[in-house]
C-alpha atoms as a PDB file:
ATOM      1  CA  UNK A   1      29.406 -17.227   4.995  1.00  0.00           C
ATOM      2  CA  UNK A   2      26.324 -16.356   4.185  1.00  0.00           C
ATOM      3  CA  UNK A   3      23.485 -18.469   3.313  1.00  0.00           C
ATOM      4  CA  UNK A   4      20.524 -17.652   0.970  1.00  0.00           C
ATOM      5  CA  UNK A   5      17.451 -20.013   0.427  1.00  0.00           C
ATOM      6  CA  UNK A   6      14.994 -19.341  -2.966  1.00  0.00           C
ATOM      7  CA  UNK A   7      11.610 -19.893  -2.179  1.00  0.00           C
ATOM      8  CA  UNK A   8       9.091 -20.689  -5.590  1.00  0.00           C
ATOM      9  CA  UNK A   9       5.320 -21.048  -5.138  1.00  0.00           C
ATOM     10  CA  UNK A  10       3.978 -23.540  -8.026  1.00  0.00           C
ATOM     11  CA  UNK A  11       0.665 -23.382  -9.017  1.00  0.00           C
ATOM     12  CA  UNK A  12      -0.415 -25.617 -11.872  1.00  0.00           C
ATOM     13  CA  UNK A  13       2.909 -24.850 -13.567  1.00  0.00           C
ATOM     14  CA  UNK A  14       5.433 -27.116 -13.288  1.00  0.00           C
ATOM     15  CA  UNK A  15       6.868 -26.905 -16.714  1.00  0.00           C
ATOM     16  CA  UNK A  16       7.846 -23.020 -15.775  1.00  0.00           C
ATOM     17  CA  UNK A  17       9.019 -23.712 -12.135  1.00  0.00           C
ATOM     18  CA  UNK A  18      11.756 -26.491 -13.669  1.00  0.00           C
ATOM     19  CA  UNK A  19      12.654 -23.459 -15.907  1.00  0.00           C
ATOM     20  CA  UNK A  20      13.094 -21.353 -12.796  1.00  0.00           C
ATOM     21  CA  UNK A  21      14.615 -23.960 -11.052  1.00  0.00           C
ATOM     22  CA  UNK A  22      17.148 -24.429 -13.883  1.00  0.00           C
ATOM     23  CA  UNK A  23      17.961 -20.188 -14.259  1.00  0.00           C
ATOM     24  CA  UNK A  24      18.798 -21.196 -10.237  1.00  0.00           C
ATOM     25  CA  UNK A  25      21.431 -23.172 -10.554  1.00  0.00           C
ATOM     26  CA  UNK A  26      24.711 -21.291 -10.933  1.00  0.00           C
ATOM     27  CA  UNK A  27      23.018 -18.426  -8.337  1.00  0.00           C
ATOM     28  CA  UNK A  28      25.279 -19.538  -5.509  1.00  0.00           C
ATOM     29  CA  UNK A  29      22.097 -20.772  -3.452  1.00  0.00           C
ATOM     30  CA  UNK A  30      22.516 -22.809  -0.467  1.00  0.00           C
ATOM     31  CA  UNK A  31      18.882 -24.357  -0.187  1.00  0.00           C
ATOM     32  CA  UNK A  32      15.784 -24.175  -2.735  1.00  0.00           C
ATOM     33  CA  UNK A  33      12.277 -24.163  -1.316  1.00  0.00           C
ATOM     34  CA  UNK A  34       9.102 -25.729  -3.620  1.00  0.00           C
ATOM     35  CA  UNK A  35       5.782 -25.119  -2.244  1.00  0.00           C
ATOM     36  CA  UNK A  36       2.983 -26.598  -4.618  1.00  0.00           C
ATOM     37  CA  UNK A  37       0.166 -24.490  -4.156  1.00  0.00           C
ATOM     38  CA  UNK A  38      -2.316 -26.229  -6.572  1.00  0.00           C
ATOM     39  CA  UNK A  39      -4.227 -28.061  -3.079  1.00  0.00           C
ATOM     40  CA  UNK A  40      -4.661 -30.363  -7.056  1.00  0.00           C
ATOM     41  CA  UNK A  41      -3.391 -34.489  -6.484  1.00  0.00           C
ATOM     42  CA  UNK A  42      -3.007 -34.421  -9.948  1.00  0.00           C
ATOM     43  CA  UNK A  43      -0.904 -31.219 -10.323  1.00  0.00           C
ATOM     44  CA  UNK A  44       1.311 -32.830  -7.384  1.00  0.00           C
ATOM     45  CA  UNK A  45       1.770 -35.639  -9.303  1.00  0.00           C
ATOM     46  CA  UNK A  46       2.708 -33.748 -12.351  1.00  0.00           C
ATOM     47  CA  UNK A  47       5.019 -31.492 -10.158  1.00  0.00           C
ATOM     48  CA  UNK A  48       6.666 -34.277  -8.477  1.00  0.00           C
ATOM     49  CA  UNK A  49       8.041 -36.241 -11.399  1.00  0.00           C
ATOM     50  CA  UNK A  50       9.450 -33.062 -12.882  1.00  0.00           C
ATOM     51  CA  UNK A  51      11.093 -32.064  -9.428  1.00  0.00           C
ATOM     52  CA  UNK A  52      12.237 -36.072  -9.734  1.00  0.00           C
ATOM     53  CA  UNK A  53      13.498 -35.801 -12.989  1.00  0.00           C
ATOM     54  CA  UNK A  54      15.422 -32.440 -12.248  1.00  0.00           C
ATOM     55  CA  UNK A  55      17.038 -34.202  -9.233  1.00  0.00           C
ATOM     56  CA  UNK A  56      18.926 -36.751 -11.660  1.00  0.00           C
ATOM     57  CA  UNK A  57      21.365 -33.881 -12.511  1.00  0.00           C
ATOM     58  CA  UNK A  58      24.317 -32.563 -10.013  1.00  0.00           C
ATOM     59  CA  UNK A  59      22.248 -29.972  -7.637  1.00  0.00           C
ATOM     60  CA  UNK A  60      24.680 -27.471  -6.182  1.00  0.00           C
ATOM     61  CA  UNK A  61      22.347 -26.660  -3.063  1.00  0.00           C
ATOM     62  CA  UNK A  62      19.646 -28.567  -1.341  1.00  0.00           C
ATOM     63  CA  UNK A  63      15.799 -28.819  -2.411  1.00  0.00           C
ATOM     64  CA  UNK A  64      13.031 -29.365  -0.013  1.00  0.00           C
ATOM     65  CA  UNK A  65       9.799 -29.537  -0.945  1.00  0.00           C
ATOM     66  CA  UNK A  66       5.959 -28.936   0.680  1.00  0.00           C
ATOM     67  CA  UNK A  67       2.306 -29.734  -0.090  1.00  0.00           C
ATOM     68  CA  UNK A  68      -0.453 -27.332   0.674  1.00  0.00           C
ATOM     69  CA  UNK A  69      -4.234 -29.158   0.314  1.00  0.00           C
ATOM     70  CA  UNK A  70      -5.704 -26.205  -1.148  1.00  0.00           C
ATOM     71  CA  UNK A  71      -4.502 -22.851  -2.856  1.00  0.00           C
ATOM     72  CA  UNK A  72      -3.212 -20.312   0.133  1.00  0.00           C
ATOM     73  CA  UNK A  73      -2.999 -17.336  -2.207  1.00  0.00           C
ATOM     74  CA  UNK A  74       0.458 -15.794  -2.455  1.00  0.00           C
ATOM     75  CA  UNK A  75       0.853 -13.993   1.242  1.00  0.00           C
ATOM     76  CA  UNK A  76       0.142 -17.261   2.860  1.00  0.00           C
ATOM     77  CA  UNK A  77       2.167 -19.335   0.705  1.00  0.00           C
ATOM     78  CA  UNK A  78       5.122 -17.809   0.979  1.00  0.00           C
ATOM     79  CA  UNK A  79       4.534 -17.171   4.792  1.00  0.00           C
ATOM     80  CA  UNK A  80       4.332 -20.902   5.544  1.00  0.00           C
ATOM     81  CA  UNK A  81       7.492 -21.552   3.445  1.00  0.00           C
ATOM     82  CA  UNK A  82       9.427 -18.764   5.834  1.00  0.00           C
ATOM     83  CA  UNK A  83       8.141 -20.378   8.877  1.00  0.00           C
ATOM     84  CA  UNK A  84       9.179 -23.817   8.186  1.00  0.00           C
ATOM     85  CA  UNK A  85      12.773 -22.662   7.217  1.00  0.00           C
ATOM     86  CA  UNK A  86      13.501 -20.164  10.171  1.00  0.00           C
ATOM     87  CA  UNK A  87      12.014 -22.917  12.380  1.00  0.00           C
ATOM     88  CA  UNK A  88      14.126 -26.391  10.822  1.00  0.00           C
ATOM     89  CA  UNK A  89      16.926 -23.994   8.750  1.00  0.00           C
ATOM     90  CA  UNK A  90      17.193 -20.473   9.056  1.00  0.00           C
ATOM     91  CA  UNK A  91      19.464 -18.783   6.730  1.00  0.00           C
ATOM     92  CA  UNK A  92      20.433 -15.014   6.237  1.00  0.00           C
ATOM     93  CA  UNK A  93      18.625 -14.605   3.118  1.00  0.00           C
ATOM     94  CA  UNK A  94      16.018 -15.154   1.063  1.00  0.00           C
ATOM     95  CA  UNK A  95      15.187 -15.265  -2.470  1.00  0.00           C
ATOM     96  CA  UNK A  96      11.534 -15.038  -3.345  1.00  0.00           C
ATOM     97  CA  UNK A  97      10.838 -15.708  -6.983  1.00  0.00           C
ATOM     98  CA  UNK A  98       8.280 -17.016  -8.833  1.00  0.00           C
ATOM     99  CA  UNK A  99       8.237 -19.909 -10.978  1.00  0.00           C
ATOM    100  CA  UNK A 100       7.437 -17.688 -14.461  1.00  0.00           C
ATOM    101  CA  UNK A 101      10.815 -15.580 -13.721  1.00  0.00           C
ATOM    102  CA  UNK A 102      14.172 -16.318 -14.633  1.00  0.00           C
ATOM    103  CA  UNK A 103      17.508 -15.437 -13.095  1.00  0.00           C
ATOM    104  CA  UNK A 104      19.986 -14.093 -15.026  1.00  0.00           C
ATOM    105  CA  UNK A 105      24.120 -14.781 -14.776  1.00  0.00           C
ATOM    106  CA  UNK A 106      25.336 -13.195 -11.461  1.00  0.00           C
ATOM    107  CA  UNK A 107      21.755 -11.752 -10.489  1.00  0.00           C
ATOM    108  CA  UNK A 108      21.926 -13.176  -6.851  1.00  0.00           C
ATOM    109  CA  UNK A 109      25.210 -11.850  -6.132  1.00  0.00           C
ATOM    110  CA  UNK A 110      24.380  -8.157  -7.450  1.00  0.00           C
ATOM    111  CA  UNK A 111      21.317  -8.180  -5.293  1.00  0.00           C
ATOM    112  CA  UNK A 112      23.936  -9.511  -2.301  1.00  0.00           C
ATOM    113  CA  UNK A 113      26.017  -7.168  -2.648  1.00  0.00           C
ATOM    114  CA  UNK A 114      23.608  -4.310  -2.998  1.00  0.00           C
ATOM    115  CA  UNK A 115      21.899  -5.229   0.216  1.00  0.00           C
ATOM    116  CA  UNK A 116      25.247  -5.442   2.225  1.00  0.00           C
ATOM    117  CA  UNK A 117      25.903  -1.438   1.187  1.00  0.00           C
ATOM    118  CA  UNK A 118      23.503  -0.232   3.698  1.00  0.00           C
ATOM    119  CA  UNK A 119      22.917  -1.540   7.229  1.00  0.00           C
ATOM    120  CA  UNK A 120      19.121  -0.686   7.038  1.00  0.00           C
ATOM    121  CA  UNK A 121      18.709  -1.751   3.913  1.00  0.00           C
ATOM    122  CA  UNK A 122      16.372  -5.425   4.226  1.00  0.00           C
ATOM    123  CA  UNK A 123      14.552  -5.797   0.700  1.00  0.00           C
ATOM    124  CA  UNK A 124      16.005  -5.470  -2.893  1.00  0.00           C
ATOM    125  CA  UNK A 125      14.846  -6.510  -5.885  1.00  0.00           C
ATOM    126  CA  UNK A 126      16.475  -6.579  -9.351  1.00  0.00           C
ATOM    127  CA  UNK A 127      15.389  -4.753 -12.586  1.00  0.00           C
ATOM    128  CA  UNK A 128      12.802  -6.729 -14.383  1.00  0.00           C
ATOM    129  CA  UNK A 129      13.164  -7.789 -18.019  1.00  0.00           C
ATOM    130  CA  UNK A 130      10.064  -8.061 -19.796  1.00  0.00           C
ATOM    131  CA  UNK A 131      10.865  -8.129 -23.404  1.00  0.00           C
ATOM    132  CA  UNK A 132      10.061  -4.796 -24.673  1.00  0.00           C
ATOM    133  CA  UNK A 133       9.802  -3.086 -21.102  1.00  0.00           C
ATOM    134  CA  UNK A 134      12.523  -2.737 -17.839  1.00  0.00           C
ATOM    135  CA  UNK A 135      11.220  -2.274 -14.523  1.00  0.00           C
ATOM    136  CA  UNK A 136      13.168  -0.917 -11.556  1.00  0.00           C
ATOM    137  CA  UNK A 137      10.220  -0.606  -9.781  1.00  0.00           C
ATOM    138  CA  UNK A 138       6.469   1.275  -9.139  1.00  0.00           C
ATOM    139  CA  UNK A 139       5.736   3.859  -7.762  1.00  0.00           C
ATOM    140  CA  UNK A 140       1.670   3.252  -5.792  1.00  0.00           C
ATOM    141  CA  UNK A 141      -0.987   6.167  -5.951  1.00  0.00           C
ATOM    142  CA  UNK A 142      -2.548   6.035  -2.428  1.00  0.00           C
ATOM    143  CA  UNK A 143      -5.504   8.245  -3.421  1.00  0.00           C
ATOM    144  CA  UNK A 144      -6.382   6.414  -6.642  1.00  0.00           C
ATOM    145  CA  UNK A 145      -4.626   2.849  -6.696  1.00  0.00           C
ATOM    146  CA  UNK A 146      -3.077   3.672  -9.635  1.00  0.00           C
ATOM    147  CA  UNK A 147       0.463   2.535 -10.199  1.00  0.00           C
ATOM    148  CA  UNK A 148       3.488   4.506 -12.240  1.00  0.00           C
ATOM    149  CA  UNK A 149       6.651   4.158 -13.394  1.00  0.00           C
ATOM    150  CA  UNK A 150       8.018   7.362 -11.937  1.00  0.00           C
ATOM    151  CA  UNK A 151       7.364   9.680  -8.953  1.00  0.00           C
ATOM    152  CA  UNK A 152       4.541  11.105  -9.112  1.00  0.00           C
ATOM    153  CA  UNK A 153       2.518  13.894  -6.099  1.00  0.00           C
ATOM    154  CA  UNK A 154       0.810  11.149  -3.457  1.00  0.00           C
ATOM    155  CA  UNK A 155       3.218   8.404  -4.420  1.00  0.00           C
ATOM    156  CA  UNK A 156       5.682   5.804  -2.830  1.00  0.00           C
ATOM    157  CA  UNK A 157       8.095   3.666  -4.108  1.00  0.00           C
ATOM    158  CA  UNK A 158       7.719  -0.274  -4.122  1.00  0.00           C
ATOM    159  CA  UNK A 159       9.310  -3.284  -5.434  1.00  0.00           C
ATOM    160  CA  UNK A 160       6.948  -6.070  -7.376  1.00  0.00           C
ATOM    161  CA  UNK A 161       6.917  -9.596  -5.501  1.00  0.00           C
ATOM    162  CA  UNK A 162       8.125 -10.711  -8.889  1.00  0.00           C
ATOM    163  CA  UNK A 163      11.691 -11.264  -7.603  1.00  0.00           C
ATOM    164  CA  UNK A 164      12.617 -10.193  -4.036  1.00  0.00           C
ATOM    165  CA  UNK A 165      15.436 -10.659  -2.059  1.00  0.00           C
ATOM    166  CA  UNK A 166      14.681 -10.439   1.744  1.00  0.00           C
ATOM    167  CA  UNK A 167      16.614 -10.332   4.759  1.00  0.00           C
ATOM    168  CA  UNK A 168      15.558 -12.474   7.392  1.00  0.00           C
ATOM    169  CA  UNK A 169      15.817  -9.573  10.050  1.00  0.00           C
ATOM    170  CA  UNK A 170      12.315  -8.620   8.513  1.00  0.00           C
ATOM    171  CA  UNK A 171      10.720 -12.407   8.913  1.00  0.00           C
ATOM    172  CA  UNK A 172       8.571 -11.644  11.670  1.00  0.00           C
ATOM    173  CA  UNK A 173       6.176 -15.346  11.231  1.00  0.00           C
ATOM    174  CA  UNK A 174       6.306 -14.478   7.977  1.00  0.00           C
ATOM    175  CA  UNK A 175       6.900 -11.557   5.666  1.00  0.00           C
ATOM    176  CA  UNK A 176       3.666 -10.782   4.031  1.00  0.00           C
ATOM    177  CA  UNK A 177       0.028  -9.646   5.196  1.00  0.00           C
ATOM    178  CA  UNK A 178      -2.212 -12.659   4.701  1.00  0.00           C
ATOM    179  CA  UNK A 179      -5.014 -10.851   4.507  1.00  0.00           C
ATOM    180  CA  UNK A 180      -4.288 -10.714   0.924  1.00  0.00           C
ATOM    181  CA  UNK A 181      -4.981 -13.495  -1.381  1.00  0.00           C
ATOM    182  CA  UNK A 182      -2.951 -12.258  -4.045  1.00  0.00           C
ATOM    183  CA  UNK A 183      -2.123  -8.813  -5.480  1.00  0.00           C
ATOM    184  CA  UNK A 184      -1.477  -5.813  -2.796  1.00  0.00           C
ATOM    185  CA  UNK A 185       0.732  -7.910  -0.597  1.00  0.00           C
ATOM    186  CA  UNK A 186       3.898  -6.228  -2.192  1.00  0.00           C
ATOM    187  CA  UNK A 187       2.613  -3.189  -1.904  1.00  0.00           C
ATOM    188  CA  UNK A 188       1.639  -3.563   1.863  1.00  0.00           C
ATOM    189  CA  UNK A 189       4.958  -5.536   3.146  1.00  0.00           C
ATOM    190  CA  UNK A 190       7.143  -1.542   1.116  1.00  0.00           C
ATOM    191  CA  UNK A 191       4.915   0.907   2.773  1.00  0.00           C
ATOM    192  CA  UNK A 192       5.361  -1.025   6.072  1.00  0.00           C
ATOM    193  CA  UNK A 193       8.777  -1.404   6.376  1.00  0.00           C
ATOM    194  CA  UNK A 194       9.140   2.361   4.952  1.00  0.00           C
ATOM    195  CA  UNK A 195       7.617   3.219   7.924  1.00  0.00           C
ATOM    196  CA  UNK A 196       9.705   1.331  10.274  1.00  0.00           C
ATOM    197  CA  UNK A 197      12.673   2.720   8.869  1.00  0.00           C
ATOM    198  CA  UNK A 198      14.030  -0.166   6.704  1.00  0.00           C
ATOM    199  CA  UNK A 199      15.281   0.772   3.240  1.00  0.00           C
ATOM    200  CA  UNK A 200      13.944  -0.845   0.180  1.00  0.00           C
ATOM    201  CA  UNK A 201      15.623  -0.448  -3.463  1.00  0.00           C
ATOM    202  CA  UNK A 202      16.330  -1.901  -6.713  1.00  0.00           C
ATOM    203  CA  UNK A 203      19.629  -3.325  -7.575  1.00  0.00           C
ATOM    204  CA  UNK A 204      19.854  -1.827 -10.902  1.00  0.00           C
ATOM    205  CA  UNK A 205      23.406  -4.438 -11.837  1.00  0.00           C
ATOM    206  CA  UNK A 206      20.829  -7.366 -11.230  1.00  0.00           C
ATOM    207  CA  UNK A 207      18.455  -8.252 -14.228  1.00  0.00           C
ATOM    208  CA  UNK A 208      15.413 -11.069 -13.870  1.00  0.00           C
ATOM    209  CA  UNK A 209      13.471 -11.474 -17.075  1.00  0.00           C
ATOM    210  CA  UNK A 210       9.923 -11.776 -16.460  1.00  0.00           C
ATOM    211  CA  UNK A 211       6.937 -13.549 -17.895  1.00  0.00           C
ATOM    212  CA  UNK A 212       4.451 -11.423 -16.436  1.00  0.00           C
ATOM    213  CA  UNK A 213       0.801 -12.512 -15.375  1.00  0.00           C
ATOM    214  CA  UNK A 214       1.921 -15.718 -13.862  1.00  0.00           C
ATOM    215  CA  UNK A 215      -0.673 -17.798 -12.294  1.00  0.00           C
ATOM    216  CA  UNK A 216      -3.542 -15.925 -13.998  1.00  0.00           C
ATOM    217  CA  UNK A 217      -4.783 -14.566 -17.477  1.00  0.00           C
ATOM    218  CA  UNK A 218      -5.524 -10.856 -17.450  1.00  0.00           C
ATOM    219  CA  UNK A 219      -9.065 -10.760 -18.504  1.00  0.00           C
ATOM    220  CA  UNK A 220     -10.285 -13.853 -16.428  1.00  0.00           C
ATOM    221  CA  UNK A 221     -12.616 -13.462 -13.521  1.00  0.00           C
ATOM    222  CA  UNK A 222      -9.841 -15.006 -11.031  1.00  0.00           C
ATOM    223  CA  UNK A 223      -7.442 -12.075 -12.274  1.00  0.00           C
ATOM    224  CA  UNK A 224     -10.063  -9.393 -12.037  1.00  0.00           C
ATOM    225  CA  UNK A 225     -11.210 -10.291  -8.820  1.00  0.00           C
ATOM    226  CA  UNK A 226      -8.152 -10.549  -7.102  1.00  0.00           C
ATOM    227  CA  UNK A 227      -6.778  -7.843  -8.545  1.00  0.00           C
ATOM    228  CA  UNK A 228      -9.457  -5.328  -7.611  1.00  0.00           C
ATOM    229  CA  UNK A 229      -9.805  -6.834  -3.968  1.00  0.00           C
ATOM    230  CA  UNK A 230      -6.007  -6.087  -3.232  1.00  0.00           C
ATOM    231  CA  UNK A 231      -6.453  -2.932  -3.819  1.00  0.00           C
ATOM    232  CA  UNK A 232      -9.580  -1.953  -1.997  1.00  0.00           C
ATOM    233  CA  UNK A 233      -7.646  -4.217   1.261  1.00  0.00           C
ATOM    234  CA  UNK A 234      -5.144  -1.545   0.626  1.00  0.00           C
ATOM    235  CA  UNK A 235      -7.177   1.123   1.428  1.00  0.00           C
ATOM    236  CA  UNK A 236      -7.349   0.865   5.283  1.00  0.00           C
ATOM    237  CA  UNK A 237      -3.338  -0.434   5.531  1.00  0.00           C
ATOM    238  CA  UNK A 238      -2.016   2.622   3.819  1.00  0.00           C
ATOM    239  CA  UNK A 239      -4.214   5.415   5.709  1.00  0.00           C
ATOM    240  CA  UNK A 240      -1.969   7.367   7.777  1.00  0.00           C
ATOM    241  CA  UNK A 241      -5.325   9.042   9.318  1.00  0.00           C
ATOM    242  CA  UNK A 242      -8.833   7.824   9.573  1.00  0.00           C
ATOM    243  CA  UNK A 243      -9.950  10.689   7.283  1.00  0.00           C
ATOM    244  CA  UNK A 244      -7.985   9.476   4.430  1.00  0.00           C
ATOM    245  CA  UNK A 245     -10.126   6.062   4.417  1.00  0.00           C
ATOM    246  CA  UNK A 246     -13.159   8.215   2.644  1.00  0.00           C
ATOM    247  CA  UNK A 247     -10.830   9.424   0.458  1.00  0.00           C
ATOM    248  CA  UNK A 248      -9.079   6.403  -1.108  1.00  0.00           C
ATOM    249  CA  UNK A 249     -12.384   4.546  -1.434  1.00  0.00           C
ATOM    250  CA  UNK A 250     -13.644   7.347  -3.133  1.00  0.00           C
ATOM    251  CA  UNK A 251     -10.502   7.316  -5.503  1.00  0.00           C
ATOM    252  CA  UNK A 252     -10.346   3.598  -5.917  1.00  0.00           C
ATOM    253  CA  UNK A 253     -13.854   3.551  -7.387  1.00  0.00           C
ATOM    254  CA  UNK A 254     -13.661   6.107  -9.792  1.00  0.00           C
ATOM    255  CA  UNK A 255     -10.401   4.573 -11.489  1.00  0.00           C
ATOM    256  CA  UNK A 256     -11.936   0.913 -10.837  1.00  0.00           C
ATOM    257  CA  UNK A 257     -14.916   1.332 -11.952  1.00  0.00           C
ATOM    258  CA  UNK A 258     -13.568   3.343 -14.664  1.00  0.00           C
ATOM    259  CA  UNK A 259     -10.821   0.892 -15.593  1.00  0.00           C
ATOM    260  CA  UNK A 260     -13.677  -2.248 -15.180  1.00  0.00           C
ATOM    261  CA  UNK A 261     -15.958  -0.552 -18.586  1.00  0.00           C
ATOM    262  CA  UNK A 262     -12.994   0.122 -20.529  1.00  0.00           C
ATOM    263  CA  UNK A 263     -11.418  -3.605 -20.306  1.00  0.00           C
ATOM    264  CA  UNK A 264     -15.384  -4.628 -20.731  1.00  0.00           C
ATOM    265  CA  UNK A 265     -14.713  -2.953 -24.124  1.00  0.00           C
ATOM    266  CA  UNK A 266     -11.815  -4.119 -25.095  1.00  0.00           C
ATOM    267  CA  UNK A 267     -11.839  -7.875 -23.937  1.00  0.00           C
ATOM    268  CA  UNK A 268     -15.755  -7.877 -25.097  1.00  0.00           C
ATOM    269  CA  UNK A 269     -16.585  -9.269 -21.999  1.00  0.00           C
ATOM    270  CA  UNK A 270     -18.813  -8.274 -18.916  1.00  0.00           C
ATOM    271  CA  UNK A 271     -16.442 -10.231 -16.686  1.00  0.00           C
ATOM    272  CA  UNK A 272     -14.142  -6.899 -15.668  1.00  0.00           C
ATOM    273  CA  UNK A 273     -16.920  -5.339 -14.520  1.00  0.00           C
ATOM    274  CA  UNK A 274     -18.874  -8.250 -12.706  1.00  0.00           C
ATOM    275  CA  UNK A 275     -15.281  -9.097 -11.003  1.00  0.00           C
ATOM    276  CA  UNK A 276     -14.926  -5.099  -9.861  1.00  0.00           C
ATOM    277  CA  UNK A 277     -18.981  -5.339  -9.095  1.00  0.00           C
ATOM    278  CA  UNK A 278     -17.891  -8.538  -6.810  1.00  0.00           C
ATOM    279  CA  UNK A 279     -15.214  -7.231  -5.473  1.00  0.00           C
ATOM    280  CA  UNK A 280     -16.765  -4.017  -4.225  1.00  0.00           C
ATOM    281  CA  UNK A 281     -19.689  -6.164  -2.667  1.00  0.00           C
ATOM    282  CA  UNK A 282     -17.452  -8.574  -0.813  1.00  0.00           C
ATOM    283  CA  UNK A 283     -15.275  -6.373   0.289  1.00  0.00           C
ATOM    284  CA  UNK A 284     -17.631  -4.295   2.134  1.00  0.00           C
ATOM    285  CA  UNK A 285     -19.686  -6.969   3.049  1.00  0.00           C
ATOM    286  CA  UNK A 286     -17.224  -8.584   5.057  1.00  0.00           C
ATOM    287  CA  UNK A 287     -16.078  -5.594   6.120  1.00  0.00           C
ATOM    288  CA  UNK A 288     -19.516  -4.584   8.192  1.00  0.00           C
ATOM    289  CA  UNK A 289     -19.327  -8.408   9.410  1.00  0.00           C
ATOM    290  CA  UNK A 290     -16.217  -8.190  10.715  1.00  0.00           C
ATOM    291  CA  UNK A 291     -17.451  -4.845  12.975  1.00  0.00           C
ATOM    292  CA  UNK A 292     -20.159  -6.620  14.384  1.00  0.00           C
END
């Protein structure tokens, strides 16, 4: 038989991760995974008595739970999660979901059975449901950063970290790049295993509905930032050769920058831009450190 463990990062939202949890139950999961990556006592707290309370109720798999002390950012989180199961119970699968995303009836086994048509095959996601909108997937710009819904010249496919179902023949330590915080990593982990010769692809019979901007407000500084730093890490892990770097920098901050003054205008706020401004600074910054 085999086995599939969900993994679900919580971050000051423990309201939405009981909601995940309870979209879980009739999955067919063997083991659920809770990593509470507030590094908050009080959000702990607040997490644990829900997780308590959700325990009083027949659980058809097994829950285990884990603590960071301070916010590891998505890549990490989810890294240290894989870790601890492939080193105290591996399993063939798993799920990675997060907590503002619900499974819908007979999602898990769709995705299963998708991934078990091709032998290469090692990350599929299902369609995501976001009210008005359904996602099969992106498709990434390399040159700009921008991101479509279609194929477009200078594009490759990839599936959102959303919802994710991974085999564990690509846990490696871990799945994603922790040099990213959070945003890019999806990106990264599909153009990598593209170019090993894995297959990635949406399960189009598998439906998750979606919340969207999960731990973070679109508009906020954290959001901004974050955002905008994925993308410029992205540069240098999707250059095929080293005159391409130029290139995509050059791209990335003429649709950043760009994109920065026309949220300034609509969200009446210089944060976009200070975050990009940031961003750009750090990023380079510690990129002429690290060459020392």
């Amino acid at each position: 038989m085999l086995t599939v463990c969900a993994i679900i990062l919580d971050y000051f939202g423990s309201s939405k991760t009981m909601t995940c949890l309870a979209s879980l139950m009739d999955q067919g999961l063997d083991t659920v995974m809770i990593v509470d990556n507030s590094g908050n006592p009080e959000a702990n707290i607040q997490l644990q008595e829900a997780l308590a309370k959700f325990q009083q109720q027949d659980i058809p798999f097994v829950m285990h739970q884990m603590a960071s002390p301070r916010n590891l950012g998505y890549a990490a989180g989810v890294n240290t999660a894989l870790r601890w199961m492939e080193k105290n119970h591996p399993h063939h699968y798993y799920l990675l979901i997060n907590n503002d995303a619900e499974a819908t009836p007979g999602m898990l086994q769709e995705l299963l059975k998708f991934m078990r048509q091709h032998e290469r095959r090692a990350l599929c996601a299902p369609v995501i449901d976001m009210g008005p909108r359904r996602i099969p997937g992106f498709w990434y710009q390399r040159f700009s950063g921008l991101m479509f819904s279609h194929h477009l010249f200078g594009t490759f496919p990839f599936l959102t970290g959303c919802c994710l179902l991974v085999d564990r023949r690509i846990v490696d330590n871990g799945l994603f790049d922790e040099e990213f915080f959070m945003y890019g990593e999806d990106v990264e982990l599909n153009w990598r295993l593209n170019a090993s010769g894995w297959k990635i692809a949406c399960a189009n019979q598998a439906t998750v509905q979606h919340e969207g901007v999960g731990s973070s407000r679109q508009g906020d500084y954290f959001y901004e930032y974050h955002m905008t730093y994925g993308h410029l890490l992205l540069v240098r892990k999707l250059a095929k050769q080293q005159w391409e770097i130029p290139l995509f920098y050059l791209g990335r901050i003429i649709t950043f920058t760009a994109r920065a003054v026309i949220r300034t205008i609509r969200y009446r706020s210089f944060v976009p831009l200070k975050a990009w401004g940031c961003s750009l600074r750090e990023h380079f910054f510690l990129r002429n450190l690290h060459n020392k």
